[in-house]
N, C-alpha and C. Protein backbone atom coordinates (compact mmCIF):
# COMPACT_ATOMS: atom_id res chain seq x y z
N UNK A 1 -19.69 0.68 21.82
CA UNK A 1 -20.09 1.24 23.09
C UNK A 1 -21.12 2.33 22.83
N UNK A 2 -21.95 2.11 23.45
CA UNK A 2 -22.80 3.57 23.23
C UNK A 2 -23.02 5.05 23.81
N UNK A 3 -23.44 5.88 23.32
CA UNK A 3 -22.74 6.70 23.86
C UNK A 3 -23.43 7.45 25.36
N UNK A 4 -24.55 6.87 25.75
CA UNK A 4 -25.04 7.00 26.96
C UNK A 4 -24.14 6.32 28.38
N UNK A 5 -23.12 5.42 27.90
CA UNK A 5 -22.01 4.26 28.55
C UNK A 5 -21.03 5.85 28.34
N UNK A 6 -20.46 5.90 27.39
CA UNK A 6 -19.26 6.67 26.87
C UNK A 6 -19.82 7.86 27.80
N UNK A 7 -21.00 8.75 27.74
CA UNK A 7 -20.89 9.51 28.32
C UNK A 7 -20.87 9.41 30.30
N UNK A 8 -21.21 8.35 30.56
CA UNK A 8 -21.17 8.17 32.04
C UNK A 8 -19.65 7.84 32.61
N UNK A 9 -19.33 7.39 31.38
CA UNK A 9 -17.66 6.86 31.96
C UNK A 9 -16.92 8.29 31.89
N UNK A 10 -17.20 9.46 31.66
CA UNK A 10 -16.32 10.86 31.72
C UNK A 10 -17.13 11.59 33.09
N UNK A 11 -15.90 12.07 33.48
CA UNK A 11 -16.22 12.86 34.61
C UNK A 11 -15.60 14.17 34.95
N UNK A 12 -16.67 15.27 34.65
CA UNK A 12 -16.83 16.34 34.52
C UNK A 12 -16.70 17.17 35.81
N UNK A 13 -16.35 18.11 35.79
CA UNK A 13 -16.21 19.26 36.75
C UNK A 13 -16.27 20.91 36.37
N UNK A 14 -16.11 21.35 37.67
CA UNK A 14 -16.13 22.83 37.09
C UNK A 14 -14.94 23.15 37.33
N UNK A 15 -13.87 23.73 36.49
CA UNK A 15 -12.92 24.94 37.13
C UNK A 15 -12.84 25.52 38.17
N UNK A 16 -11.60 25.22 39.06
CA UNK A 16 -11.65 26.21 40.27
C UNK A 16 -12.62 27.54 40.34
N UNK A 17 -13.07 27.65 41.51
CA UNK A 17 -13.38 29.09 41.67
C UNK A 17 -15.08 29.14 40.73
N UNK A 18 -15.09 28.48 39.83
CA UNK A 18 -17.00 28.69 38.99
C UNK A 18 -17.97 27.59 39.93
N UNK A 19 -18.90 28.28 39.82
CA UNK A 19 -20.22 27.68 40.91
C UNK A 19 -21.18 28.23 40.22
N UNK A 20 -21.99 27.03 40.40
CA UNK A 20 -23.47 26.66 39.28
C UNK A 20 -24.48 26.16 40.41
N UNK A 21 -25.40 26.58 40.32
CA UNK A 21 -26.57 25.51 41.31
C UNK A 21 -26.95 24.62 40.80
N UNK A 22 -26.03 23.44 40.13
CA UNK A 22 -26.09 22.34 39.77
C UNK A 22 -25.07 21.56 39.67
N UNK A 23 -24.53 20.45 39.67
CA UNK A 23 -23.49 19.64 39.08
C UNK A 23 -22.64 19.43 37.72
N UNK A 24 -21.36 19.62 38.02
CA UNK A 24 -21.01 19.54 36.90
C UNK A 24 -21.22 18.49 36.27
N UNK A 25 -21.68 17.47 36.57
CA UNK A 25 -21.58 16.14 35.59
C UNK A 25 -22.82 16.21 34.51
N UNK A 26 -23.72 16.67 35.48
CA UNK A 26 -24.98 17.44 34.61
C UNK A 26 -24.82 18.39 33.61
N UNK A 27 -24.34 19.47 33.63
CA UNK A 27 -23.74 20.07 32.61
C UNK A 27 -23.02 19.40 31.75
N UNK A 28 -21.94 18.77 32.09
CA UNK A 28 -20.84 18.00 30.86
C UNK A 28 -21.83 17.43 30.10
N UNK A 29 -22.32 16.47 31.14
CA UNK A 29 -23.07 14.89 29.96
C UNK A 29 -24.04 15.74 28.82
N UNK A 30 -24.77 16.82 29.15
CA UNK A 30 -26.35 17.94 28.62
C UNK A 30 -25.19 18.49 27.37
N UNK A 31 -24.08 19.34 27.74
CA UNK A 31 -23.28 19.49 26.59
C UNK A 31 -22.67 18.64 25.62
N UNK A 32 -22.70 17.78 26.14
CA UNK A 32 -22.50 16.79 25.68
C UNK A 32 -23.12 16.14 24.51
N UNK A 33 -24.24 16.16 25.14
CA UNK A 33 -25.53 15.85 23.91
C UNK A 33 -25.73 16.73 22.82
N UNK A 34 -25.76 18.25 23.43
CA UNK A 34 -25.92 19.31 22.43
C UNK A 34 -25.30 19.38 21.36
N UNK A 35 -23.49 18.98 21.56
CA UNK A 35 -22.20 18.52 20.56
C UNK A 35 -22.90 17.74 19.47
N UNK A 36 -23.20 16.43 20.08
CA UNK A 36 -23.65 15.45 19.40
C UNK A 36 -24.90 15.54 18.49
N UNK A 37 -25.70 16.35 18.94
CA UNK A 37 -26.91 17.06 17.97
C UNK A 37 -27.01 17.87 16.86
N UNK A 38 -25.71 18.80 17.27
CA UNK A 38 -25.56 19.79 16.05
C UNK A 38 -24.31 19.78 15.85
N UNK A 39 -23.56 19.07 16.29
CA UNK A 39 -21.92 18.92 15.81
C UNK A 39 -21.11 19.93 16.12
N UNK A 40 -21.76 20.91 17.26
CA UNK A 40 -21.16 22.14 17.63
C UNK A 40 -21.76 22.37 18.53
N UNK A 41 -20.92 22.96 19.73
CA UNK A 41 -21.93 23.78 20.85
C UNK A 41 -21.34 25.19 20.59
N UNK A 42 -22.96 26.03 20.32
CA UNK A 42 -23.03 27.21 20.08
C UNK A 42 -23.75 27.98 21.53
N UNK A 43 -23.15 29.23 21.71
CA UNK A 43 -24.51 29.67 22.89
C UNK A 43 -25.62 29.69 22.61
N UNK A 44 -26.27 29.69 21.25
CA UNK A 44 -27.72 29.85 21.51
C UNK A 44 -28.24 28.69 21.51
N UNK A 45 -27.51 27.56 20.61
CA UNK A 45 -27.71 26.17 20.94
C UNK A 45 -28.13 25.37 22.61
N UNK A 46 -27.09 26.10 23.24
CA UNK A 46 -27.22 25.79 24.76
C UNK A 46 -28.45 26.58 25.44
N UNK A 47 -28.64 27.74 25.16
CA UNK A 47 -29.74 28.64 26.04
C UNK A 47 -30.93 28.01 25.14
N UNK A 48 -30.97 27.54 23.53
CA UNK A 48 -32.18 26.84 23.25
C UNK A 48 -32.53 25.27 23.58
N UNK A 49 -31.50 24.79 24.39
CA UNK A 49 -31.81 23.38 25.01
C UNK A 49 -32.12 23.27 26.40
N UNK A 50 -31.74 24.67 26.96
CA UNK A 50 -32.08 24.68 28.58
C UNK A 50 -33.29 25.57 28.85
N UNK A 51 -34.09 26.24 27.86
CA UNK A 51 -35.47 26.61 28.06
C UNK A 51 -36.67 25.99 28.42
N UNK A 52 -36.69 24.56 27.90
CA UNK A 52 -37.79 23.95 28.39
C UNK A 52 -37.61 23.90 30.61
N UNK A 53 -38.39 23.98 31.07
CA UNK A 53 -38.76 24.46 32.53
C UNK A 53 -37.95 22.84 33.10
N UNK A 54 -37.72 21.50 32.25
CA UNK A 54 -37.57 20.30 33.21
C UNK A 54 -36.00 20.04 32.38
N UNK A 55 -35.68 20.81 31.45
CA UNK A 55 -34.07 20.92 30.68
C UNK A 55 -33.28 20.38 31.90
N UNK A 56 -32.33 19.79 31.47
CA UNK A 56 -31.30 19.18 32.75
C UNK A 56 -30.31 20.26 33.13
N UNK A 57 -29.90 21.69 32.30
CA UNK A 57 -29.40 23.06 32.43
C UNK A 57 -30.28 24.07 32.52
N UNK A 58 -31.65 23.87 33.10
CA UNK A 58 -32.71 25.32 32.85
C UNK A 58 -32.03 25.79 34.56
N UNK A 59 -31.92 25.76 35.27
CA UNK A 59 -31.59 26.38 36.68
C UNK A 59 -30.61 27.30 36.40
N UNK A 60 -29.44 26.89 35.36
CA UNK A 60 -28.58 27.68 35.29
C UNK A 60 -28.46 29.18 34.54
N UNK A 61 -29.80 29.05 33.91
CA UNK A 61 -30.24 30.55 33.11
C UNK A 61 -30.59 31.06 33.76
N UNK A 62 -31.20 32.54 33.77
CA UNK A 62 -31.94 33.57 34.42
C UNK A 62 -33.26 34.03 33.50
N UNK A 63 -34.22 33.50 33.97
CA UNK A 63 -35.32 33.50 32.40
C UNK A 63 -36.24 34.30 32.47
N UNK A 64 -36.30 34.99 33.54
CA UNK A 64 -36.85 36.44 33.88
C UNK A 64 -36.44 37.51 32.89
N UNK A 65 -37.23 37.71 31.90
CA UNK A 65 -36.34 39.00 30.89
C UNK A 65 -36.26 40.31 31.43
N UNK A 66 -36.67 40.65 32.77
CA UNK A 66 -36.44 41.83 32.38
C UNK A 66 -35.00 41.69 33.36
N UNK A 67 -34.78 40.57 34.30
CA UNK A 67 -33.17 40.84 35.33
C UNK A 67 -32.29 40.19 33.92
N UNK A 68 -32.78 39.41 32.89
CA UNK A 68 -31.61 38.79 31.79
C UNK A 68 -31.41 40.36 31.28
N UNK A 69 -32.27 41.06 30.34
CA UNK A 69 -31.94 42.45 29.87
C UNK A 69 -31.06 42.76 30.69
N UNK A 70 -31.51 42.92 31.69
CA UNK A 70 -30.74 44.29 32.38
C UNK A 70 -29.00 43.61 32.62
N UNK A 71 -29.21 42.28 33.13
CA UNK A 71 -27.61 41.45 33.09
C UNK A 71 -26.81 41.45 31.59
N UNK A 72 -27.72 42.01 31.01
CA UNK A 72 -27.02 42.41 28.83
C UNK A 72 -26.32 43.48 29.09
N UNK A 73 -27.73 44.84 29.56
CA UNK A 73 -27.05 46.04 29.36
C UNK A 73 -25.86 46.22 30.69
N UNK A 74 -25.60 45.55 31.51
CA UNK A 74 -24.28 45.24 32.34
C UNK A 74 -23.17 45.23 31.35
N UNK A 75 -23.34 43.84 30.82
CA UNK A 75 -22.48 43.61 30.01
C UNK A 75 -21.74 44.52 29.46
N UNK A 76 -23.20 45.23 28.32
CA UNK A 76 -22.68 46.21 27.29
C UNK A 76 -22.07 47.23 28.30
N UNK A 77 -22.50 47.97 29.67
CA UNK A 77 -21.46 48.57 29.88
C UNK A 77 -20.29 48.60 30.18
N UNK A 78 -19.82 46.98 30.80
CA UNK A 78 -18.34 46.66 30.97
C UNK A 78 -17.77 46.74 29.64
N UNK A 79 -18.83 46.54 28.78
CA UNK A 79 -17.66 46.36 27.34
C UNK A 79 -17.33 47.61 27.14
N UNK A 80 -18.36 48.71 27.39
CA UNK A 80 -17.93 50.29 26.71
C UNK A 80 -16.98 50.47 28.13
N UNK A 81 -16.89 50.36 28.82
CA UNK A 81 -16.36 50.74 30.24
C UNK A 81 -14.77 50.26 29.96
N UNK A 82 -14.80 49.28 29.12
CA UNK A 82 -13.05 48.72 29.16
C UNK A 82 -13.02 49.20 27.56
N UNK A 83 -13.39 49.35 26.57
CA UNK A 83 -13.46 50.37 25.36
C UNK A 83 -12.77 51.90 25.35
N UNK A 84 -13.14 52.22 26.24
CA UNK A 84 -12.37 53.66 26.17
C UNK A 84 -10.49 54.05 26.49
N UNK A 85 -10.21 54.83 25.91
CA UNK A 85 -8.83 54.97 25.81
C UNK A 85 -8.52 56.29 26.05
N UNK A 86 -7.57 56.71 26.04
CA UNK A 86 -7.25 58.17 25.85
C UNK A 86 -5.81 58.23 24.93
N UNK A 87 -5.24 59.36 24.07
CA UNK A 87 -4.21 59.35 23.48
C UNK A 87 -3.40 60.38 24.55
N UNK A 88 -2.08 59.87 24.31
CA UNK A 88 -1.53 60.37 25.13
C UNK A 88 -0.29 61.11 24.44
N UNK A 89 0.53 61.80 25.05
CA UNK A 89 1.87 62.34 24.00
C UNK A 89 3.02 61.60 24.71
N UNK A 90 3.75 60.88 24.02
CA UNK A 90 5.06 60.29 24.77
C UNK A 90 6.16 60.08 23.50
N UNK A 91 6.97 60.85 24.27
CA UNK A 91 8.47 61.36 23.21
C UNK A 91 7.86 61.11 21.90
N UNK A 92 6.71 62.28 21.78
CA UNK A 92 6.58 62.79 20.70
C UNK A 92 5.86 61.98 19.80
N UNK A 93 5.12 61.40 20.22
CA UNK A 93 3.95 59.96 19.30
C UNK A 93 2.80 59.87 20.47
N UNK A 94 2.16 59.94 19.56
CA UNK A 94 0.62 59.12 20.01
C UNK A 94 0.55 58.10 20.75
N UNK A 95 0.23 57.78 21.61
CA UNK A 95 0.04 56.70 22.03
C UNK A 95 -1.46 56.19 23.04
N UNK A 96 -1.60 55.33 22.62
CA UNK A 96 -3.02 55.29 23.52
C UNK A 96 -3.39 54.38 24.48
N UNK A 97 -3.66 54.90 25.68
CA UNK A 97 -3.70 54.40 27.13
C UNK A 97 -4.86 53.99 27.38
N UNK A 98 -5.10 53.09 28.28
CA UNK A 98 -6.36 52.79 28.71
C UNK A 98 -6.47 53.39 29.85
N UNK A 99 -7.86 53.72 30.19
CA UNK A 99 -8.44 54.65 31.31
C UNK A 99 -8.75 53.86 32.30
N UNK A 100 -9.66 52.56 32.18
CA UNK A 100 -9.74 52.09 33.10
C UNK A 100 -9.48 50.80 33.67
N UNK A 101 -9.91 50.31 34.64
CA UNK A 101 -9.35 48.79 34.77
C UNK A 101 -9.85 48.30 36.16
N UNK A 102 -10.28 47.37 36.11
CA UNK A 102 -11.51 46.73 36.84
C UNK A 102 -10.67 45.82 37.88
N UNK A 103 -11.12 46.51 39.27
CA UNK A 103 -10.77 46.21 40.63
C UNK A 103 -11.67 45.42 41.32
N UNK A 104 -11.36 44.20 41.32
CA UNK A 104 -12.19 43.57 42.20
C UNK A 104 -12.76 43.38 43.87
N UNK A 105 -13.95 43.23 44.07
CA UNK A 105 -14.08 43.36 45.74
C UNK A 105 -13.50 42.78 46.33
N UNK A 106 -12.89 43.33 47.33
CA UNK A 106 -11.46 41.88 48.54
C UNK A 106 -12.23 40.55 48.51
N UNK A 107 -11.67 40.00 48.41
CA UNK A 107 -11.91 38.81 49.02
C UNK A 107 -12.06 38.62 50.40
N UNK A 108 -12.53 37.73 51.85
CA UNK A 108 -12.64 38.34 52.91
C UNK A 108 -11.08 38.08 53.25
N UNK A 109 -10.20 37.11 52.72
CA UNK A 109 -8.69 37.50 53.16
C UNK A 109 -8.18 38.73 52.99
N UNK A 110 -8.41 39.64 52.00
CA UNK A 110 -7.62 40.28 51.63
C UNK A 110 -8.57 41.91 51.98
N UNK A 111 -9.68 41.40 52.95
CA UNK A 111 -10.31 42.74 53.29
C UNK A 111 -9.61 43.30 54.28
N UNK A 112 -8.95 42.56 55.15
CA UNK A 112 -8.15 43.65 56.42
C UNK A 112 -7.37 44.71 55.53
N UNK A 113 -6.57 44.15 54.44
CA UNK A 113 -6.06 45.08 53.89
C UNK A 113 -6.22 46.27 52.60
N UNK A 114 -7.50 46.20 52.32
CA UNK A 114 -8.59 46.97 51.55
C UNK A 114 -9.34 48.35 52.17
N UNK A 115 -9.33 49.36 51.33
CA UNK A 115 -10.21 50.09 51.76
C UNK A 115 -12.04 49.67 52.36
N UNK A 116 -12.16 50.39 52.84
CA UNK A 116 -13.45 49.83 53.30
C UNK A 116 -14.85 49.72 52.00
N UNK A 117 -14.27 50.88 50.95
CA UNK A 117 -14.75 50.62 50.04
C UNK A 117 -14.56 49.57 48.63
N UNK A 118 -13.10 49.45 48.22
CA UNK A 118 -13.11 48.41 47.90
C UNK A 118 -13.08 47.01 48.53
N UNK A 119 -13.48 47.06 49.84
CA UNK A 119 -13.66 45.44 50.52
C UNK A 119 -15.74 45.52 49.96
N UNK A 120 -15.97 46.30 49.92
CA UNK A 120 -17.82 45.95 50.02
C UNK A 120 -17.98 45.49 48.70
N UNK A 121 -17.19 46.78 47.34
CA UNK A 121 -17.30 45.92 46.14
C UNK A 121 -16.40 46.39 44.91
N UNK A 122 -16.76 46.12 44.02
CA UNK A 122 -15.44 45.95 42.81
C UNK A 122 -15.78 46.94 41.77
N UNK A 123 -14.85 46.91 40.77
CA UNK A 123 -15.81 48.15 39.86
C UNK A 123 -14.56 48.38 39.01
N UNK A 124 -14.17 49.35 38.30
CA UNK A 124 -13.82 49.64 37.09
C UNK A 124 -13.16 51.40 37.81
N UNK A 125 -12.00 51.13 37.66
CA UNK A 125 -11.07 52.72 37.87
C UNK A 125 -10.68 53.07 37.06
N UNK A 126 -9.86 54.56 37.41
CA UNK A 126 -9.13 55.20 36.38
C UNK A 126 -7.71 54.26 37.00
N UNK A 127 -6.95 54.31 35.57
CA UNK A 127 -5.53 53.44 36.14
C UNK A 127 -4.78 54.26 36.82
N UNK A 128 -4.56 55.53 36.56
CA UNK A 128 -3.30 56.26 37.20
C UNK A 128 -3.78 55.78 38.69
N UNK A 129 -5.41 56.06 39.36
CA UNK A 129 -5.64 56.23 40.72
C UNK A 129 -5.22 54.09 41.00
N UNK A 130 -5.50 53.62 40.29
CA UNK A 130 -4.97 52.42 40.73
C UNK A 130 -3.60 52.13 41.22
N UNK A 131 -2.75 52.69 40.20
CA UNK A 131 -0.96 52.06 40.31
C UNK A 131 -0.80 52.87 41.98
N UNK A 132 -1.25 54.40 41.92
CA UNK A 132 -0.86 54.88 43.12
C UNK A 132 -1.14 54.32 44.45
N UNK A 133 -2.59 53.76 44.41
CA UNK A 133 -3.04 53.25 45.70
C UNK A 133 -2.60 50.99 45.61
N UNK A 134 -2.11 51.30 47.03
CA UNK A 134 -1.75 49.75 46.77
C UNK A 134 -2.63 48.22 47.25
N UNK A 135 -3.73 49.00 48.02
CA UNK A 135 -4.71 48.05 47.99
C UNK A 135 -5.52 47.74 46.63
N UNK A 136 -5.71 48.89 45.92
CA UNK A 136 -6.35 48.68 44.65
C UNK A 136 -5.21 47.70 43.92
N UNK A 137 -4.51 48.50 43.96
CA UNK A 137 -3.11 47.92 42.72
C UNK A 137 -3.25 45.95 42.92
N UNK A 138 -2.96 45.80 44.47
CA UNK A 138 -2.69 44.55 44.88
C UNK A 138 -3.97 43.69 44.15
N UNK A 139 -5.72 44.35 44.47
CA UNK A 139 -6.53 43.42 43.88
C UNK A 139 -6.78 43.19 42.36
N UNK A 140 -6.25 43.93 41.93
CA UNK A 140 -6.10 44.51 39.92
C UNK A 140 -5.19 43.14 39.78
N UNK A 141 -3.93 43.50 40.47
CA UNK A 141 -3.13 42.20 40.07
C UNK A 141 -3.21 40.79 40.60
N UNK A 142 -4.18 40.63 41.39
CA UNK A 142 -4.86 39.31 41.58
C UNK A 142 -5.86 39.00 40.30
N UNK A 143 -6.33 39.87 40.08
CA UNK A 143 -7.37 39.39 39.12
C UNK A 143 -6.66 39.27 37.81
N UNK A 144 -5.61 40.13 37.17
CA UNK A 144 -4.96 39.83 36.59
C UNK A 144 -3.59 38.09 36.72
N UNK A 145 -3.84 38.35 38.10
CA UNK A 145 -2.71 37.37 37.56
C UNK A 145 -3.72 35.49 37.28
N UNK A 146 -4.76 35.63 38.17
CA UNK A 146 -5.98 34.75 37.24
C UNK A 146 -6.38 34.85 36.24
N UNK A 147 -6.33 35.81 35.52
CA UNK A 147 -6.62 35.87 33.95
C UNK A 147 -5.02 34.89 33.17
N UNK A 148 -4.40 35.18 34.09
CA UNK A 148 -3.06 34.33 33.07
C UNK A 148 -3.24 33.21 33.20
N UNK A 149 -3.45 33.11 35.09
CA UNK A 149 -3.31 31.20 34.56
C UNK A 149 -4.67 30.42 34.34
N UNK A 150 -5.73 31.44 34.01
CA UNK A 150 -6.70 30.74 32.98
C UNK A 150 -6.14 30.73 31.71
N UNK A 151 -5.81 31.80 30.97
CA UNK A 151 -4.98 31.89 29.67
C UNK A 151 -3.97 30.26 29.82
N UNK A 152 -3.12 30.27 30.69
CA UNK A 152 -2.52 29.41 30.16
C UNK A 152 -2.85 28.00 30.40
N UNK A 153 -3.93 27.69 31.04
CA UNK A 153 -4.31 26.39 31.77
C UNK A 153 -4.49 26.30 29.84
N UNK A 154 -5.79 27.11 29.27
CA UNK A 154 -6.26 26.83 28.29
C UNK A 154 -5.29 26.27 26.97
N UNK A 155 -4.31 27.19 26.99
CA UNK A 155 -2.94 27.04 26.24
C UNK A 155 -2.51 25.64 26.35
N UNK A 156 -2.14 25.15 27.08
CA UNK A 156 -1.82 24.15 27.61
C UNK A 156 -2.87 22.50 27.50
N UNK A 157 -4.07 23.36 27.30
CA UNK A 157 -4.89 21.95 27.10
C UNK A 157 -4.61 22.23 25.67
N UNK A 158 -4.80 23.26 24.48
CA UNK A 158 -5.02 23.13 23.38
C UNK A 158 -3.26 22.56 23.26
N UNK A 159 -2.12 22.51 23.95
CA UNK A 159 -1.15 21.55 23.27
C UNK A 159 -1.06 19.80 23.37
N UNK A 160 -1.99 19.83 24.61
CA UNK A 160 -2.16 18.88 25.28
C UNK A 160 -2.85 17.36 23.50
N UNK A 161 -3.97 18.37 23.27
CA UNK A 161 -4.71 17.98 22.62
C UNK A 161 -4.09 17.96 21.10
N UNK A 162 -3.38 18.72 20.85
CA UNK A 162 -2.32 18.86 19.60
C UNK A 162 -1.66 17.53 19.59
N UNK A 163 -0.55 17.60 20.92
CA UNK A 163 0.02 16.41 21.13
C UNK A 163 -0.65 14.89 21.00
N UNK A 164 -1.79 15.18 20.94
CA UNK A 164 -2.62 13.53 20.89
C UNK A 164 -3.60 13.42 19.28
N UNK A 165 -3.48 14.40 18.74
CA UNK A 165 -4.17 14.29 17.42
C UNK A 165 -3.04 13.79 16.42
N UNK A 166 -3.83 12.55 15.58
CA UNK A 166 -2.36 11.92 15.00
C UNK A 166 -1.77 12.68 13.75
N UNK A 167 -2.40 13.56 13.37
CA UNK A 167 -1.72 14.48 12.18
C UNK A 167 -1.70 15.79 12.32
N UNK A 168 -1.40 15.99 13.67
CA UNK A 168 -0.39 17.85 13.82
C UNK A 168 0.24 17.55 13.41
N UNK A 169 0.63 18.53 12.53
CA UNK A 169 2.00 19.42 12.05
C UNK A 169 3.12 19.44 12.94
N UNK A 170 4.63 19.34 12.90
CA UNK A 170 5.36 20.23 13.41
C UNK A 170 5.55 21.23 13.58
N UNK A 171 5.32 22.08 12.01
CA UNK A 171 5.03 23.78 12.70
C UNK A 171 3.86 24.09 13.35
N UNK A 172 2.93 23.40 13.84
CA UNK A 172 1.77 23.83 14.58
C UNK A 172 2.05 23.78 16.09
N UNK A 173 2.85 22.56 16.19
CA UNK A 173 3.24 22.66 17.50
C UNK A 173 4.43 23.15 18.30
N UNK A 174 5.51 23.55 16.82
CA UNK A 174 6.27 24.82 17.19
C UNK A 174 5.70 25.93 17.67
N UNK A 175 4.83 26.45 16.76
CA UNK A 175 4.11 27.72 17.47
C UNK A 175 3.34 27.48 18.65
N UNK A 176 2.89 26.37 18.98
CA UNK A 176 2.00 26.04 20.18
C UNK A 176 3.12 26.59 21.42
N UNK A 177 3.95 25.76 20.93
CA UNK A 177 5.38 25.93 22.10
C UNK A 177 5.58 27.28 22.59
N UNK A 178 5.95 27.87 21.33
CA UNK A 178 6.39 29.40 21.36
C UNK A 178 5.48 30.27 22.25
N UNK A 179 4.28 29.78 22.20
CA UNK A 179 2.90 30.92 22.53
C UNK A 179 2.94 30.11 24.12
N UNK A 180 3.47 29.28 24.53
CA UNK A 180 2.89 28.61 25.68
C UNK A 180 4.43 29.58 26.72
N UNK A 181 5.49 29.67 25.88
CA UNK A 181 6.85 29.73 26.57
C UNK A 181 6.35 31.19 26.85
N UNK A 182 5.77 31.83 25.88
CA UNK A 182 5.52 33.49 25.46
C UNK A 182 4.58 33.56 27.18
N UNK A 183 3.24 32.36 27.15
CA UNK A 183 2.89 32.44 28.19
C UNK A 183 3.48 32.89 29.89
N UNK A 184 3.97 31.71 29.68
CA UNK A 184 4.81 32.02 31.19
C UNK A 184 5.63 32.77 31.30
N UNK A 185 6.47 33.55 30.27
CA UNK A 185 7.28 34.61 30.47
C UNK A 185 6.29 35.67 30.79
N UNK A 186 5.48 35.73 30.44
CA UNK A 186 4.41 36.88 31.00
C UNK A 186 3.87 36.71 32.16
N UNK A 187 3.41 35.55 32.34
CA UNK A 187 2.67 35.44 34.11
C UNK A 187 4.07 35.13 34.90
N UNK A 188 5.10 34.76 34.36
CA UNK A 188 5.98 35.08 35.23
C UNK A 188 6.47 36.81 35.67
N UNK A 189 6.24 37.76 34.42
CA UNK A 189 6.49 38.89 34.76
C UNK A 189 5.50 39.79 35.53
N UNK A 190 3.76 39.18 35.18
CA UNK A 190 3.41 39.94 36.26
C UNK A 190 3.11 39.36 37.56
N UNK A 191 3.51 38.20 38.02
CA UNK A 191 4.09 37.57 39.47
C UNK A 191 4.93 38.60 39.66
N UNK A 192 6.20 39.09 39.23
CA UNK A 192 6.92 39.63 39.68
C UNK A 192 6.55 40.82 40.07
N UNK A 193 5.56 41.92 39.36
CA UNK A 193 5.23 42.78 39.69
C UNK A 193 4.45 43.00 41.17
N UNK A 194 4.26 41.60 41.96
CA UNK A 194 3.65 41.94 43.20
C UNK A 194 4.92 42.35 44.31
């Protein structure tokens, strides 16, 4: 079979909730190729196959350098922005807290019950002012509790895929287990926290 057949017979999508101004099938099949070219998809691999202006992924870059820069130094400041800590004293040990933690803008469901400022937009708090206020608190733990069940969707494909490779280990997929059970005891605990 070849693999222009092989690749039309798979059908690609995006993950809940991600939006591209393009199709996912377009993306899959283009990654697809990239795999097959260098035996790996790397990011620069991908941003160096979607530069040419008629690339079947160029829409999805931003190739304007100076809004790409400036979407870097974003980056770099969420990274220093969730980087910082403070030490704290608790029964007598060090311990070190994080300062901040990134509140997302309401959603329009969840704006009746939002400040007027966090309904316009999202941003990065101090935690103490989070736990206290419960519109913040409530959107922290939405976004948190999507970080789990992306965590574990992913978990779950890598056992998925364990399970179908003909020479896993048993202890590989013991620990797969363990880390998947470890999973849901956690997104089950912060479900509970709402």
């Amino acid at each position: 079979m070849s693999s222009k057949k092989r690749i039309a017979a798979l059908k690609y999508t995006f993950k809940a909730g991600t939006r591209y101004g393009i199709e996912a099938q377009i993306v899959g099949e283009e990654l697809e190729r990239i795999q097959k070219e260098h035996n790996v998809i790397t990011p620069r691999a991908v941003v160096d196959a979607a530069r040419p202006d008629d690339a079947p992924i160029h829409p999805v870059f931003e190739w304007r350098d100076e809004v790409a820069a400036e979407r870097y130094r974003h980056w770099q400041a969420r990274t220093l922005i969730k980087s910082i800590t403070v030490i704290e004293q608790r029964d007598g040990k060090d311990v070190e807290t994080t300062v901040y933690v990134h509140v997302p803008a309401a959603s329009p469901q969840q704006q009746e019950d939002a400040t007027a400022e966090m309904a316009a937009q999202g941003g990065y708090q101090p935690v103490r002012m989070v736990v206290q206020r419960t519109d913040m608190y409530t959107l922290a733990l939405a976004e948190l509790s999507q970080k789990f069940i992306s965590a574990k969707n992913s978990l779950e494909s890598l056992k998925r895929a364990a399970e179908q490779a003909p020479d896993t280990d048993q202890e590989r997929m013991a620990r797969i287990a363990i880390a998947v059970q470890a999973m849901q005891t956690a997104s089950a605990a912060v479900s509970a926290l709402h």
